[in-house]
Protein backbone atom coordinates (compact mmCIF):
# COMPACT_ATOMS: atom_id res chain seq x y z
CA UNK A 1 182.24 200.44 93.18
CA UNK A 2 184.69 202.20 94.69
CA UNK A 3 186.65 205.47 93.29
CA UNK A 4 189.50 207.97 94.70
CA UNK A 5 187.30 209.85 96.51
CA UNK A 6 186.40 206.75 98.90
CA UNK A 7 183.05 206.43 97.48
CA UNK A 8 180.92 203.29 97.16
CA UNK A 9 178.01 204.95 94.86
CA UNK A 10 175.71 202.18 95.39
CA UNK A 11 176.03 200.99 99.05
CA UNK A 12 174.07 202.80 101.57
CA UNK A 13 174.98 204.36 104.26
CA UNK A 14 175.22 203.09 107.07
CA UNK A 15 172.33 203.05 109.65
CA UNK A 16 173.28 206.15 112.17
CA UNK A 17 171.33 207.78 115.16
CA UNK A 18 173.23 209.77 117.04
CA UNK A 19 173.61 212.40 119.47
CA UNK A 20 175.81 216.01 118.55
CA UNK A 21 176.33 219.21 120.26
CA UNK A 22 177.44 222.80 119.04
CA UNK A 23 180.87 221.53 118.50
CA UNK A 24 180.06 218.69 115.94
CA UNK A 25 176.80 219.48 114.71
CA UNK A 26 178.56 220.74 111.40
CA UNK A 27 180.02 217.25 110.40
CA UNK A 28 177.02 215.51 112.40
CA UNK A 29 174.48 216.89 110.38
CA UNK A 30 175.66 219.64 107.61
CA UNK A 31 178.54 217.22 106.45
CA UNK A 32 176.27 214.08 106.67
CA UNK A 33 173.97 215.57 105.23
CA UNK A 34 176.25 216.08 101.46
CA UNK A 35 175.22 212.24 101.46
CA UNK A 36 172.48 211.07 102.97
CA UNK A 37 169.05 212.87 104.70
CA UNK A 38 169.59 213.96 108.18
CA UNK A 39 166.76 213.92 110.40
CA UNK A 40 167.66 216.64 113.40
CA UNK A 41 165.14 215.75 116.70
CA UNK A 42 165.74 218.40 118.84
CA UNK A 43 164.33 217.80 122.14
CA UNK A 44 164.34 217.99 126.03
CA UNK A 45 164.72 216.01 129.28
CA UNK A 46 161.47 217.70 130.56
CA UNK A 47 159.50 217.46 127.22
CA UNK A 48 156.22 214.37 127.40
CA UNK A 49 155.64 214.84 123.85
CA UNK A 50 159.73 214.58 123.11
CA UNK A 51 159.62 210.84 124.39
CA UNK A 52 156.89 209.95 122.77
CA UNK A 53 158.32 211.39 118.93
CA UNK A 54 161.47 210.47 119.03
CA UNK A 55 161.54 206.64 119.61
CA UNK A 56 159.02 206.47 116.80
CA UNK A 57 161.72 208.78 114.89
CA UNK A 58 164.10 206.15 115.84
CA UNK A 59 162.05 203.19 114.38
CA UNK A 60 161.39 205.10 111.02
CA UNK A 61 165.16 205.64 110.85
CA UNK A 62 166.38 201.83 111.23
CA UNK A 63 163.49 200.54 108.99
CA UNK A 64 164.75 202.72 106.48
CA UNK A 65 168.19 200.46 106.56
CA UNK A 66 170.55 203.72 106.31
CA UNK A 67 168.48 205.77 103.56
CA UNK A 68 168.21 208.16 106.43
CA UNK A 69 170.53 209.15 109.35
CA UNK A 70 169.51 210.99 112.70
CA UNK A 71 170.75 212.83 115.33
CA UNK A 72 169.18 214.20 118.31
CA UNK A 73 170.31 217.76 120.23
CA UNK A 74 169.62 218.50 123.48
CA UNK A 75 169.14 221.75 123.56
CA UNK A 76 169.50 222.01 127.60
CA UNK A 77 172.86 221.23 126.19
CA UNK A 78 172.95 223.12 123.17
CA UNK A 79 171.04 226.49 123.87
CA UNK A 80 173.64 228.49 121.50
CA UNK A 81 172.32 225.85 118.75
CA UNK A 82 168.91 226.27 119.64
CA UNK A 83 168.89 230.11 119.44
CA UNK A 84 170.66 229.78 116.08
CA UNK A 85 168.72 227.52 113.96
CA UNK A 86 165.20 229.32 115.58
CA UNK A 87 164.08 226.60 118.02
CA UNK A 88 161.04 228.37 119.99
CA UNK A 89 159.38 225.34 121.03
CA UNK A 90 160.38 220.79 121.43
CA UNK A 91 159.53 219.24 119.89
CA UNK A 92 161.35 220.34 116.45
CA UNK A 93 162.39 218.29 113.70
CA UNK A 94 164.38 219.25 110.51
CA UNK A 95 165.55 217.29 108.08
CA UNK A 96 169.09 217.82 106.03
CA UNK A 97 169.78 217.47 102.64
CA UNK A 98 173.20 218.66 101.00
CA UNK A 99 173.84 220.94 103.85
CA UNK A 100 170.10 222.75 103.84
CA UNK A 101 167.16 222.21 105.83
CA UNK A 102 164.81 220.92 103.61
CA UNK A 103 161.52 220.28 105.89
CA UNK A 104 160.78 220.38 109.39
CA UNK A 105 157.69 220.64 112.02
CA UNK A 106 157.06 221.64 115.24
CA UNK A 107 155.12 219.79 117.99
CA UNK A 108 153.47 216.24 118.43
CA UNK A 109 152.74 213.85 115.49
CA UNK A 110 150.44 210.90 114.69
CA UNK A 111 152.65 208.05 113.39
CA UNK A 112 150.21 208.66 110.05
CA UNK A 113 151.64 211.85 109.81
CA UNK A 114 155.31 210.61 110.56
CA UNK A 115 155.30 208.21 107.83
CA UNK A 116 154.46 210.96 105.55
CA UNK A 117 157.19 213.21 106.35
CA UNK A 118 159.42 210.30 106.11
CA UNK A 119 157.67 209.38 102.68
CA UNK A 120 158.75 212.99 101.69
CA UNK A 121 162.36 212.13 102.14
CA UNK A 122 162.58 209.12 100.36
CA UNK A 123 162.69 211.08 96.90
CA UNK A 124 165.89 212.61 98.20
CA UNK A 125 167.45 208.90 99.79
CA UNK A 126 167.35 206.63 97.16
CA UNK A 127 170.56 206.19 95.57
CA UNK A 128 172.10 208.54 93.67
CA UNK A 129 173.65 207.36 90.05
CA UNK A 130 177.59 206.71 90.20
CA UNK A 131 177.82 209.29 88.19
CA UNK A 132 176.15 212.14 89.78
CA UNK A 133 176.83 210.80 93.35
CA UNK A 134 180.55 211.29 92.00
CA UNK A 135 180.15 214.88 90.57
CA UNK A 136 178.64 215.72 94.40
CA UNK A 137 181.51 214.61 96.04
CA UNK A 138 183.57 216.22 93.55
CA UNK A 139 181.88 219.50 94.51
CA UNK A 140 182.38 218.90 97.85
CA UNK A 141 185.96 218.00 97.58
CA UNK A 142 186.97 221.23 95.94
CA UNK A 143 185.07 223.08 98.52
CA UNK A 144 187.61 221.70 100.63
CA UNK A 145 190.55 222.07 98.77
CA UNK A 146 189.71 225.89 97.94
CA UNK A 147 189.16 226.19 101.33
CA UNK A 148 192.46 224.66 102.71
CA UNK A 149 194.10 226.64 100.26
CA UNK A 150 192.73 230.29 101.13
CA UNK A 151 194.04 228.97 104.62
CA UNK A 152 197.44 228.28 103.40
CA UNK A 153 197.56 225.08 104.12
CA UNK A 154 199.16 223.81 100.97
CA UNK A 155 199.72 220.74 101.76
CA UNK A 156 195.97 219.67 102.42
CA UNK A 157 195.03 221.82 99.24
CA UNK A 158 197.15 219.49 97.15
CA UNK A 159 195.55 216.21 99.17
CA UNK A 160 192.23 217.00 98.55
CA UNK A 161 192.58 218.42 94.99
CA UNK A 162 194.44 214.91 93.99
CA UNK A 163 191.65 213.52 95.20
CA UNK A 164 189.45 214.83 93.00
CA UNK A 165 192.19 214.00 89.49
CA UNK A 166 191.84 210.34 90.88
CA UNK A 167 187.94 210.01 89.48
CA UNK A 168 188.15 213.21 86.97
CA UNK A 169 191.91 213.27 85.91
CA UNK A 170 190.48 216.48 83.37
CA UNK A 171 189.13 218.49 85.97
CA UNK A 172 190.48 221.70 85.04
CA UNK A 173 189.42 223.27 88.62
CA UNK A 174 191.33 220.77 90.54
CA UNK A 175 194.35 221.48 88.35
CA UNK A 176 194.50 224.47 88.67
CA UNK A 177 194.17 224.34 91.99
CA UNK A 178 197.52 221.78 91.77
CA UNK A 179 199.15 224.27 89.73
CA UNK A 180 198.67 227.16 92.23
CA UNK A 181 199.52 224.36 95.19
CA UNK A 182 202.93 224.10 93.31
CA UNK A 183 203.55 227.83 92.77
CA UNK A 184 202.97 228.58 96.23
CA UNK A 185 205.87 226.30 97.21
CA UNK A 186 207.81 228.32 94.51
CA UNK A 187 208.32 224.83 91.96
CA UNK A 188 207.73 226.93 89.22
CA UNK A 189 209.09 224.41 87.17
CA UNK A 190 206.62 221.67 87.80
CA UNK A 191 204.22 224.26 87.50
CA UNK A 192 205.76 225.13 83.24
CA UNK A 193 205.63 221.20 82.82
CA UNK A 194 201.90 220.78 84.04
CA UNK A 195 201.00 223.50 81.58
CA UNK A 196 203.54 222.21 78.63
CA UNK A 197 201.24 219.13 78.41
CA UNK A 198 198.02 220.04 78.78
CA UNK A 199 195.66 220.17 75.91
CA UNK A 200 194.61 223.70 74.39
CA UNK A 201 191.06 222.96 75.06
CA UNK A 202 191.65 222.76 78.99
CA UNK A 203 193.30 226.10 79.27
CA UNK A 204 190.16 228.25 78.88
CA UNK A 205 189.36 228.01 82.74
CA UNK A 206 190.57 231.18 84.72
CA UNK A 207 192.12 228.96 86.86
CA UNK A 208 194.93 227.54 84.30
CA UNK A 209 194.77 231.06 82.35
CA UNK A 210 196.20 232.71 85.57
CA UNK A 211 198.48 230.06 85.74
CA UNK A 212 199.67 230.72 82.08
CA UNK A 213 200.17 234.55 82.51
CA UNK A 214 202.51 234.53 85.32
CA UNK A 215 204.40 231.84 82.97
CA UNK A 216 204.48 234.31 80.23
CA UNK A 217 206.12 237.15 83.04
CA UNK A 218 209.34 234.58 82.24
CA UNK A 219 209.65 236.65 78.45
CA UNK A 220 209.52 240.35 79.78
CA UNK A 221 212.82 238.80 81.76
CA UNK A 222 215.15 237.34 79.46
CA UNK A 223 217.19 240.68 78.88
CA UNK A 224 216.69 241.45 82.54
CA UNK A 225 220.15 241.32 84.90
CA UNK A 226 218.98 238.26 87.10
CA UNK A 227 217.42 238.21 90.64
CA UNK A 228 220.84 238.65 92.75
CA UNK A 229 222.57 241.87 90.77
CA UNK A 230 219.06 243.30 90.64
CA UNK A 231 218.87 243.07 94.69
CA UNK A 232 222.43 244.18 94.63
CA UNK A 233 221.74 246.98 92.77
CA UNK A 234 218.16 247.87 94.40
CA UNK A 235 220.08 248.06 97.60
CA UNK A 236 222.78 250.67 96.42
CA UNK A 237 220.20 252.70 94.80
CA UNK A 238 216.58 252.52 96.37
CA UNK A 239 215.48 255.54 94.33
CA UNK A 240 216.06 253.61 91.24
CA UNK A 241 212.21 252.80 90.14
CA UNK A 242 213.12 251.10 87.07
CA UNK A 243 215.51 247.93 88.98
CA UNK A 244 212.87 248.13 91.64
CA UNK A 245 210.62 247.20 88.27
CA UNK A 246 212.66 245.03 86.62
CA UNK A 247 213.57 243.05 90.39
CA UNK A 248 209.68 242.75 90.56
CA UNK A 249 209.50 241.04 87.29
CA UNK A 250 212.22 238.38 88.16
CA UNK A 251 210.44 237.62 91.41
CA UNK A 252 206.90 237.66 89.88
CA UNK A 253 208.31 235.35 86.57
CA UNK A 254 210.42 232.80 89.11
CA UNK A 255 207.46 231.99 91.23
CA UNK A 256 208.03 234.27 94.35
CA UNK A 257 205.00 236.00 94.38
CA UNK A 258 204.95 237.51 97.34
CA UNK A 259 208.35 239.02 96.61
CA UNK A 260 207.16 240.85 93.73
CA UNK A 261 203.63 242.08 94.85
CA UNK A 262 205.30 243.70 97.59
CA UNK A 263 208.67 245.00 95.45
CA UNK A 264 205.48 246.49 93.29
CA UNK A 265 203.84 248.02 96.46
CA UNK A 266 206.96 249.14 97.36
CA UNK A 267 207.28 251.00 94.04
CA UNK A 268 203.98 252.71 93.95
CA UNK A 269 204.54 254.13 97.73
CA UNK A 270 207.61 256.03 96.33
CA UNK A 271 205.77 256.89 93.00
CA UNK A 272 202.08 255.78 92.18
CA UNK A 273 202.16 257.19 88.57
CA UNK A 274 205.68 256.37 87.82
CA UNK A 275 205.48 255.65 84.39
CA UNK A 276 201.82 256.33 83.52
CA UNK A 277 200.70 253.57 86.54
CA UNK A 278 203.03 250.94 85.01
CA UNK A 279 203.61 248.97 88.51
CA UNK A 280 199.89 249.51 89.56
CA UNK A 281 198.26 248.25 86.63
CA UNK A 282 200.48 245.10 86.54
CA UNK A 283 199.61 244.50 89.86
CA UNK A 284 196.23 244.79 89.06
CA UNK A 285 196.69 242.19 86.54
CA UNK A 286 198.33 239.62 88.70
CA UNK A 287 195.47 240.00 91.28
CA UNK A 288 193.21 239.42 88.39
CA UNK A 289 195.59 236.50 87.53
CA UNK A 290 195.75 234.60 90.99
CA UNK A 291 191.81 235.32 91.58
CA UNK A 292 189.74 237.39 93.98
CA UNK A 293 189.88 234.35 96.60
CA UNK A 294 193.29 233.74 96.39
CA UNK A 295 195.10 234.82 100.03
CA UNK A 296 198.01 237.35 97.91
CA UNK A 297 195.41 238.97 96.24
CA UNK A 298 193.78 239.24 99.27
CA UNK A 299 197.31 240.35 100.65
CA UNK A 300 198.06 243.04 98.27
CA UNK A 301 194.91 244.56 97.87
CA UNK A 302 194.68 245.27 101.40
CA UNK A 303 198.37 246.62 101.13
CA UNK A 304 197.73 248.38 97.96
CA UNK A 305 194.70 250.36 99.79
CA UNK A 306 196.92 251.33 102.80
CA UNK A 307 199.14 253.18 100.62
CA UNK A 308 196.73 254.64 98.23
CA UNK A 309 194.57 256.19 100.64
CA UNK A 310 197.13 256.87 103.22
């Protein structure tokens, strides 16, 4: 079976042993791992008991048929790597599961004992349902997509998060995440029809309900002058807190975000109480509104700190 996140939930995967380094040890092992067991064997050219353990690592591995991946790490090569996952002594062997060392030892084995670490594992190999196998990648998808997003990087945001509508087309974290893709290309109006036809029910999220109050921004406009006079005017009269306001507003209620959350910081640094806090606390609210990961609210609070305390 195959879905939209390039899944085949009941093939195996394939039978891997490997060797990684400092550089690629994070999609070698810690990425591989999301799937399938990792087996880390991290050894030395000098080390007698290192080749004797690790070709009967190796055998375990390719009798298991791809229930269990390995890779090896030199640490000659990789001393950084060593220091940072502990190594004091090689032979050491860790096994991965979902990004997490799940069990390990240190030093020389019987193959008795081998077989029952390996036994250990098999729990955590055998084939996941479709289902769940589906909601892991799902969670590791949106990692990514957050991720890509808090970069800035829009355009990989919206990949990954379409990715993740393909199996789940209700996912109200992955639409949101669309949503926010959209505004931060400033396509506000995609961004009214995606919420004009979703269901009640999937608006609850924080997500979507950020989404919907910077929609509802559009109705404290309508009797506003629009964007153009207000600059006009702003720049004949920079004293005049109440178009610097109203300017904010149309910015904030078009989709330029960044326009307004810094017409509002511009506000507060002639005036922080102008008009009992008016321009802080709606700041405040579209920080609470974009989310405490989101890179403006990031932005602003950082900006919004400078001139407070300065």
């Amino acid at each position: 079976m195959q879905t939209g996140l390039g899944l085949s939930s009941r093939t195996p995967a394939a039978i891997s042993i490997k060797d990684t380094d400092e550089l690629h040890f994070e999609q070698d092992v810690l990425t591989a791992s999301m799937r399938t067991p990792v087996i880390v064997d991290f050894w030395a050219p000098w080390c007698v008991p290192c080749q004797q353990l690790t070709p009967i690592l190796e055998k375990a591995v390719t009798k298991a048929n791809g229930a269990f991946q390995m890779v090896k790490v030199n640490i000659d090569k990789s001393p950084g790597l060593a220091q940072a996952l502990r190594i004091q002594s090689v032979p050491t062997v860790y096994a991965f599961f979902q990004g997490k060392p799940v069990d390990g030892f240190s030093g020389a084995k019987t193959e008795a004992e081998l077989r029952s670490f390996i036994d250990q594992l098999q729990s955590l190999a055998a084939p996941l349902p479709a289902s769940d196998e589906i909601a892991a990648q799902v969670k590791t998808c949106l990692m990514a997509a957050d991720q890509f997003f808090q970069q800035e990087n829009i355009l990989e945001a919206m990949n990954e998060y379409s990715k993740i509508l393909d199996v789940d087309p209700q996912n109200t974290d992955a639409l949101g995440g669309i949503g926010w893709c959209l505004m931060a290309q400033g396509d506000i109006a995609s961004v009214h029809e995606m919420v004009a036809q979703l269901p009640p029910d999937l608006m609850a999220t924080s997500r979507l309900q950020g989404l919907k109050f910077i929609l509802s921004l559009r109705e404290r406009t309508e009797d506003l002058e629009d964007t153009f006079v207000l600059e006009q005017k702003l720049h004949k009269a920079p004293q005049n807190l109440q178009t610097c306001f109203d300017l904010s507003l149309q910015y904030l209620a078009t989709g330029s975000l960044k326009k307004g959350i810094d017409t509002l910081l511009s506000l507060i640094k002639k005036e922080r109480d102008w008009k009992e806090k008016k321009a802080r606390l709606l700041l405040l609210e579209i920080f609470e509104a974009l989310g405490h990961t989101h890179p403006l609210t990031l932005y602003g609070r950082r900006q919004l700190s400078a001139v407070l305390f300065s």
